[in-house]
Protein backbone atom coordinates (compact mmCIF):
# COMPACT_ATOMS: atom_id res chain seq x y z
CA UNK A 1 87.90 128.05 246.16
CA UNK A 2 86.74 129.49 242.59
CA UNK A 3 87.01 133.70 242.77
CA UNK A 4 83.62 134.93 243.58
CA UNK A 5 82.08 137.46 240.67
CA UNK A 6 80.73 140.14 242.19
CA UNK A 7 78.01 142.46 240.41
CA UNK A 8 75.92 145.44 241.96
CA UNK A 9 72.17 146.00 240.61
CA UNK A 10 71.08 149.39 239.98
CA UNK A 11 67.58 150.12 239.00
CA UNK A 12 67.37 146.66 237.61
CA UNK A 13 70.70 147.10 235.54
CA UNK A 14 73.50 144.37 236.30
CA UNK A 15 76.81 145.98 236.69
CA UNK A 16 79.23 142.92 235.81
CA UNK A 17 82.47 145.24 235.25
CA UNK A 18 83.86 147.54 233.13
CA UNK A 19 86.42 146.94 230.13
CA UNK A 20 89.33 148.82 230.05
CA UNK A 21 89.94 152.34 228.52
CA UNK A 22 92.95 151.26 226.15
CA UNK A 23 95.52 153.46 226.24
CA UNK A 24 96.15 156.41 223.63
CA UNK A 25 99.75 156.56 222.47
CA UNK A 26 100.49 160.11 220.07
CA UNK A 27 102.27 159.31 217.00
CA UNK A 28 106.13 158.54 217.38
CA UNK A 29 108.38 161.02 215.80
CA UNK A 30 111.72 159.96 214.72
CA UNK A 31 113.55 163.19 213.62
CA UNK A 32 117.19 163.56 213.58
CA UNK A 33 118.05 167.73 214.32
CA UNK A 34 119.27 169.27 211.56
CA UNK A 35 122.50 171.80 212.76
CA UNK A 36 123.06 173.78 209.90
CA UNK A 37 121.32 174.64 206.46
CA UNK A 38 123.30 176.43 203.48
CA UNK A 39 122.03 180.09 202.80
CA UNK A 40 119.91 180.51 199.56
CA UNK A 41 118.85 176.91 199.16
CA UNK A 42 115.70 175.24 200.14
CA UNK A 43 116.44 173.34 202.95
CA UNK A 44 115.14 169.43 203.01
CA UNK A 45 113.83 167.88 206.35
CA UNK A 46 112.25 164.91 207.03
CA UNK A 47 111.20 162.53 209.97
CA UNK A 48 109.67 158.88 209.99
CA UNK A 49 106.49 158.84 211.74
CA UNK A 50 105.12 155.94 213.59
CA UNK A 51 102.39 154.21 212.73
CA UNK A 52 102.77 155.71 209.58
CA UNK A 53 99.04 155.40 208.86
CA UNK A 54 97.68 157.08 212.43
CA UNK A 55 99.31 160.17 210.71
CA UNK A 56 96.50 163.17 210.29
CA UNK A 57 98.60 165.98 209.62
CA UNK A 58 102.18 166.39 209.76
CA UNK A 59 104.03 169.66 209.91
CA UNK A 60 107.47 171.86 210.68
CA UNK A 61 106.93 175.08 212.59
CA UNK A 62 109.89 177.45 212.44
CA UNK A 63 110.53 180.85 213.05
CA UNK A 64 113.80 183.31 212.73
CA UNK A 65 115.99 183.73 215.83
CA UNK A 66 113.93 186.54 218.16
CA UNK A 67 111.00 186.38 216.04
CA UNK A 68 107.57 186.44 217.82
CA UNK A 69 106.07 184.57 214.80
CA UNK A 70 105.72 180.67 214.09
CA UNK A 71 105.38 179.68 210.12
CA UNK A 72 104.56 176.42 209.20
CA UNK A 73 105.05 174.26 206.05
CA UNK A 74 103.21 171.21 205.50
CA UNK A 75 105.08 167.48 204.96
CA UNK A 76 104.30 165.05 202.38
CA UNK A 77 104.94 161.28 202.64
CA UNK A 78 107.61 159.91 200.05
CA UNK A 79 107.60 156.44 200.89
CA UNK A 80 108.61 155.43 204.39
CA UNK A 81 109.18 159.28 205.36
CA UNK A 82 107.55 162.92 205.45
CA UNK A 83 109.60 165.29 204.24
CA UNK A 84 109.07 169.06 203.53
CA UNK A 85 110.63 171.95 202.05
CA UNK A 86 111.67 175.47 203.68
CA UNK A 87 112.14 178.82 202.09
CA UNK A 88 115.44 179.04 201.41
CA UNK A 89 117.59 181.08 204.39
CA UNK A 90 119.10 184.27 203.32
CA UNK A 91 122.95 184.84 203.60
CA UNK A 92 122.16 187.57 206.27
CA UNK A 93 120.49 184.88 208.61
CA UNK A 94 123.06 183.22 210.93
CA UNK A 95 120.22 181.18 212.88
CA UNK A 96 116.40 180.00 213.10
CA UNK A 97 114.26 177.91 215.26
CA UNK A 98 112.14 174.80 214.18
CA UNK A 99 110.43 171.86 215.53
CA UNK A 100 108.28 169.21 213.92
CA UNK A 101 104.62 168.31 214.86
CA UNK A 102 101.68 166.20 214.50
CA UNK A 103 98.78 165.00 214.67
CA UNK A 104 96.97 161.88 214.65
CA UNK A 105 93.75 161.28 213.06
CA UNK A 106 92.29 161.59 216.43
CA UNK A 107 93.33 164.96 216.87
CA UNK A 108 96.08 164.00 219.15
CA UNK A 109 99.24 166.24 219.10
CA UNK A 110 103.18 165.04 219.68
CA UNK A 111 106.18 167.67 218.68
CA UNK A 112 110.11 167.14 218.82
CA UNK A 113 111.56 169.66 220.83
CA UNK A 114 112.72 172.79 219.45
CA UNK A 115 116.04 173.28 217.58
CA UNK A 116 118.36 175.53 216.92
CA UNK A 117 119.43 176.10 213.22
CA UNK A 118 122.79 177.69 212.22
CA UNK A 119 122.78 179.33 208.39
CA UNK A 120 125.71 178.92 206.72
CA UNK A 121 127.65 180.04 203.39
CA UNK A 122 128.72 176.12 202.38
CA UNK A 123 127.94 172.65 203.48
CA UNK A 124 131.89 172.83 204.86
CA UNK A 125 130.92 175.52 207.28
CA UNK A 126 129.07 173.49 209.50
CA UNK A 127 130.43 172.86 212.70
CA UNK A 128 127.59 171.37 214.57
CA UNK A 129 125.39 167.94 213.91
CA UNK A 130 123.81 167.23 210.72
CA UNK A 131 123.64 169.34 207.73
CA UNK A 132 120.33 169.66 205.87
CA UNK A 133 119.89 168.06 202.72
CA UNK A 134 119.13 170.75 200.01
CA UNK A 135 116.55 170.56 196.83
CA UNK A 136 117.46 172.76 193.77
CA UNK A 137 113.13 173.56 193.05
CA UNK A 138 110.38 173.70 195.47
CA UNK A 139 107.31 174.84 195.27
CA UNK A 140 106.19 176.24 199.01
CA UNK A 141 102.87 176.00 200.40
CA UNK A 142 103.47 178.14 203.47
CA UNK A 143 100.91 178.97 206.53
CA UNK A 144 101.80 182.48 208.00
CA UNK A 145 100.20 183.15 211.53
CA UNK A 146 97.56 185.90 211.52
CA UNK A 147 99.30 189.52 211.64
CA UNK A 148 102.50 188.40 210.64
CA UNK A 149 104.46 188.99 207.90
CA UNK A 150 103.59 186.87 204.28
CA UNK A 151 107.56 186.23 204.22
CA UNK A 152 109.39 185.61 207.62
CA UNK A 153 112.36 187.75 208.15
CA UNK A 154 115.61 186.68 207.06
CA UNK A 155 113.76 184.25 204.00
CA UNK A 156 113.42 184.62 200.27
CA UNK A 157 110.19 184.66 198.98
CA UNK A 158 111.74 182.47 196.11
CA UNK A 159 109.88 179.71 195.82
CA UNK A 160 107.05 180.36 197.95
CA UNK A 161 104.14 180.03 195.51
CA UNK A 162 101.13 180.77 198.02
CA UNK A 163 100.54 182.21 201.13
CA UNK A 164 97.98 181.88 203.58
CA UNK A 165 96.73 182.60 207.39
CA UNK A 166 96.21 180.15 209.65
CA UNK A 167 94.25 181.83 211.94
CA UNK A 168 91.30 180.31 210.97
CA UNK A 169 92.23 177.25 211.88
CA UNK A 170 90.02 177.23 215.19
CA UNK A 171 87.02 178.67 213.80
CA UNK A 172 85.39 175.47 214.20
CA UNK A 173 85.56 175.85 217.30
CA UNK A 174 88.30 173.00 218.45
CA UNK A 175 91.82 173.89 218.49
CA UNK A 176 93.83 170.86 219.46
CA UNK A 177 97.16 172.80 220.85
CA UNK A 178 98.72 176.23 220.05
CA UNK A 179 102.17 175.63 218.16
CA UNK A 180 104.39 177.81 220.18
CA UNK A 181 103.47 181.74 218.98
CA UNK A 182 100.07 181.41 218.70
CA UNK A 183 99.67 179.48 215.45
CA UNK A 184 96.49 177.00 215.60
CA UNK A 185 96.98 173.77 215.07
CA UNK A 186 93.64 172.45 215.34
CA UNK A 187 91.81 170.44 213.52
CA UNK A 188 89.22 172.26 211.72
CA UNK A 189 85.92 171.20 212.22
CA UNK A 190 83.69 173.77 211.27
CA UNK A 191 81.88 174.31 207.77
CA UNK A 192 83.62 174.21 204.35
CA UNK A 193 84.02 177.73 204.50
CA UNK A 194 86.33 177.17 207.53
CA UNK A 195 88.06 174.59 205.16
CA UNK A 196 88.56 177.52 202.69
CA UNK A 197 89.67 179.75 205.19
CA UNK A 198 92.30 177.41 207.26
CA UNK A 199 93.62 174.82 205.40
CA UNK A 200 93.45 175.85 202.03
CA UNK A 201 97.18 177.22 201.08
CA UNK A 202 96.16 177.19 197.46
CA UNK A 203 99.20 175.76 195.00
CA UNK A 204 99.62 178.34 192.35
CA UNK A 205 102.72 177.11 190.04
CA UNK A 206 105.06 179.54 188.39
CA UNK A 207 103.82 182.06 186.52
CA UNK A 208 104.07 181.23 182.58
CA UNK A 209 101.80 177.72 183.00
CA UNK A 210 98.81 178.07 181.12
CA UNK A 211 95.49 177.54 182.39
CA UNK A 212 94.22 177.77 185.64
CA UNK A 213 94.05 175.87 189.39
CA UNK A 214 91.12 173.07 189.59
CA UNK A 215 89.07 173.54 192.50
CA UNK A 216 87.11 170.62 194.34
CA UNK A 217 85.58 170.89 197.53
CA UNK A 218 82.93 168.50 199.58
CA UNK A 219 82.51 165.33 202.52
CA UNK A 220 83.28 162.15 202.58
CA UNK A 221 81.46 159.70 204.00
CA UNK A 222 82.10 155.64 205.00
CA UNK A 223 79.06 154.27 203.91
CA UNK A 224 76.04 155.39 201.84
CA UNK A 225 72.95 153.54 204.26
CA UNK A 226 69.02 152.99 203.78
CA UNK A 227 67.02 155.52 204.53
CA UNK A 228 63.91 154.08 206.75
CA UNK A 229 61.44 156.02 205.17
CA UNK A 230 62.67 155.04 201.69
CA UNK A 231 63.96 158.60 200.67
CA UNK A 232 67.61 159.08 199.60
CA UNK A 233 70.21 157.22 200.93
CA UNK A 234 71.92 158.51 204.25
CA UNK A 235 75.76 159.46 204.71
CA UNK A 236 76.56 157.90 207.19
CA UNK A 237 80.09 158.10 209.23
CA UNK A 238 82.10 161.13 208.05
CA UNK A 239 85.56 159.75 207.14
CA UNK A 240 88.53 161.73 208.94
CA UNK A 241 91.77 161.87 207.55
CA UNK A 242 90.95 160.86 204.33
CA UNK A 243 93.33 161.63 201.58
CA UNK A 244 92.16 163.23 198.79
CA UNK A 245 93.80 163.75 195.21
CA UNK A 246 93.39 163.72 191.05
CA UNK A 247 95.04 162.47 187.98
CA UNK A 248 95.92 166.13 187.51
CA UNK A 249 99.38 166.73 189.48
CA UNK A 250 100.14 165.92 193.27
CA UNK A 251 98.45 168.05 194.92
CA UNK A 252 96.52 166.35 198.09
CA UNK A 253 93.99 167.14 200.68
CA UNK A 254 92.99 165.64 203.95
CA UNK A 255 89.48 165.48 204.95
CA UNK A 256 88.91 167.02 208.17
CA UNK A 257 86.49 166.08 211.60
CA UNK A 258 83.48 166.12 209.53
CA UNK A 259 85.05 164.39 206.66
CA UNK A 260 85.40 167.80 204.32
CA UNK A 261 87.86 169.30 202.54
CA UNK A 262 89.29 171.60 200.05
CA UNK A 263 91.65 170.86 197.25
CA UNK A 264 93.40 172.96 194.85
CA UNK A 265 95.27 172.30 192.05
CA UNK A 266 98.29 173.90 190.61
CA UNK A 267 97.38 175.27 187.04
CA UNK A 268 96.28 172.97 184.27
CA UNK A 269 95.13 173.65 180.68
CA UNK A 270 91.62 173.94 179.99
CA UNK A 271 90.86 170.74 178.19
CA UNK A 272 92.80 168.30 181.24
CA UNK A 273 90.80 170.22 183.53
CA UNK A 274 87.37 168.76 182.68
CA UNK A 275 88.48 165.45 182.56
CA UNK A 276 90.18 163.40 185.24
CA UNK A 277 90.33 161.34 188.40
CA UNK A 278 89.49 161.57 191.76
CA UNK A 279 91.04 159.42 194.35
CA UNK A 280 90.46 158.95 198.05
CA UNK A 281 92.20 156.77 200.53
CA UNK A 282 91.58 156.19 203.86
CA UNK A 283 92.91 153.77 206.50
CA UNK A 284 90.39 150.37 207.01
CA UNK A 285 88.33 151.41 204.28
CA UNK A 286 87.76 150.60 200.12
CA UNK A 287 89.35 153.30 198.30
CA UNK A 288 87.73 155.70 195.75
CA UNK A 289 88.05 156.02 192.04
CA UNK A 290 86.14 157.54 188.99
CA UNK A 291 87.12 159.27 186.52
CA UNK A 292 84.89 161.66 184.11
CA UNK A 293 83.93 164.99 183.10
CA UNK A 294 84.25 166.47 187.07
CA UNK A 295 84.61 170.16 185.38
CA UNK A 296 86.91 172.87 186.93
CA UNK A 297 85.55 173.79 189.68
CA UNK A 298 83.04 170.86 191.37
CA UNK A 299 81.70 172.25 194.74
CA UNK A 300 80.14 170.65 198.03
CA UNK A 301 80.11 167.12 195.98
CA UNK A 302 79.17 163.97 198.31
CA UNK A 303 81.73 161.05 198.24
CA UNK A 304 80.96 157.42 199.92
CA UNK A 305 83.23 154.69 199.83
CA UNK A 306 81.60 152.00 200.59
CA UNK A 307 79.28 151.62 197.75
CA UNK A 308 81.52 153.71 195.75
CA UNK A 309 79.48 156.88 195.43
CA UNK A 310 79.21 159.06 193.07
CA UNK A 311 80.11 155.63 191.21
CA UNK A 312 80.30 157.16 188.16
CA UNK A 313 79.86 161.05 186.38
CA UNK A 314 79.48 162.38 183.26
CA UNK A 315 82.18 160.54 180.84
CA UNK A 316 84.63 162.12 179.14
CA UNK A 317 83.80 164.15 176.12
């Protein structure tokens, strides 16, 4: 005997079934602990992250033995890894805490457990698992909890080229989880000026570079659609977890729930900074490229990649 369907009618409506919820995995983190870091260098820590292009956000949290305080520092993908850079330990440090988070582009969360750091004088004075790789110049973007200290305890401010709080991070209004002492690590969702506020640990260079930071700001947006009563096109489908950058240097943004963000350059002379590139890449979706006379600072500027909009600016002088 064939299996009978069954179906239920509600005020007229057939009820046939339901398809299944899929499933919601977090992102994968594949981190080896690091033991031991040598004092006065920037330690180098990385983790591959899987899928690689579910990846949102992508941090280390860390904090000095005792402390109250969680600092984070952003990681960058170099190929098939993130990596990032801390401030380099001082000599009077024997030990910190860190752990490694993310989240997806869905707002999801995963972390590693946390781990215990020893400082040491040399690579040779480790005595427990792996040593941390080390990176003669870095240029730290760090995030520094609200109240605390701009420098943690028992780390140089060498190297550290911007500071800012984090506590904004929830003034949207949706913070995904709280990393350990209170640091947000939500996904900000609330107007540009929340962008400014949260995620925008502005890269200042050394001092001695001439000219000054670009600063772009704005929403991106999937598709540019008809409007029905023939006025301007509609935005339609903010893009989350776009990346943003420029022809200038490598500094990068990542749009945010309602497709905005915030980027800021490191320093650049006056004549580059009129003229260049901006790029935008996002998962499933045509990526974005014009370059032209953008200017230094262009503000609350509307991006669609699919047509390509702005598809083209004022050209180069």
């Amino acid at each position: 005997m064939s299996p009978v369907r069954r179906s239920c009618v509600l005020g007229g409506l057939v009820l046939v079934g339901l398809a299944a919820v899929p499933a919601v995995h977090a992102t994968e983190i594949d981190h080896k602990a690091v033991g031991c870091v040598v004092a006065e260098q920037f330690p180098r820590l990385e983790a591959r992250l899987i899928p690689v292009d579910s990846v949102g956000r992508a941090r280390i949290f860390f904090r000095t033995e005792g402390g109250p305080s969680w600092y984070a520092v952003a990681m960058k993908r170099e190929g098939d890894v993130f990596l990032a850079a801390l401030p380099k330990p001082k000599k009077s440090l024997k030990q910190f805490h860190y752990y490694v988070e993310v989240a997806d582009k869905a707002a999801a969360t995963s972390r590693t457990e946390e781990y215990a750091t020893d400082v040491v004088a040399a690579a040779g004075g480790c005595s427990k698992g792996m040593m941390a790789g080390v990176m003669s110049a870095a240029s730290i973007l760090l995030e520094v909890p609200a109240g605390a200290a701009a420098i943690p305890v028992g780390f140089s401010s060498a190297g550290v080229v911007a500071a800012g709080s984090t506590a904004a991070a929830g003034a949207g209004g949706a913070a995904a989880s709280s990393g350990g002492g209170g640091l947000s690590t939500g996904v900000i969702v609330g107007g540009l000026g929340a962008v400014a506020a949260a995620g925008a640990v502005v890269a200042v260079k050394a001092t001695g570079d001439d000219g000054r930071p670009v600063d772009i700001s704005g929403q991106v947006f999937a598709r540019l659609g008809l409007n029905p009563s023939g006025g301007p096109g509609l935005y339609l489908d903010p893009v989350v977890g776009g990346v943003v950058s420029t022809s200038l240097d490598g500094t990068t943004a990542t749009t945010d729930g309602q497709g905005r963000f915030r980027l800021v350059t490191g320093p650049v002379p006056s004549d580059a900074a009129q003229c260049y590139a901006i790029t935008i890449t996002a998962s499933g979706l045509p990526t974005y490229s014009v370059r032209g006379d953008w200017g230094q600072q262009p503000s609350n500027q509307m991006f669609t990649l699919s047509p390509p909009n702005p598809s083209t600016v004022q050209p180069c002088p």
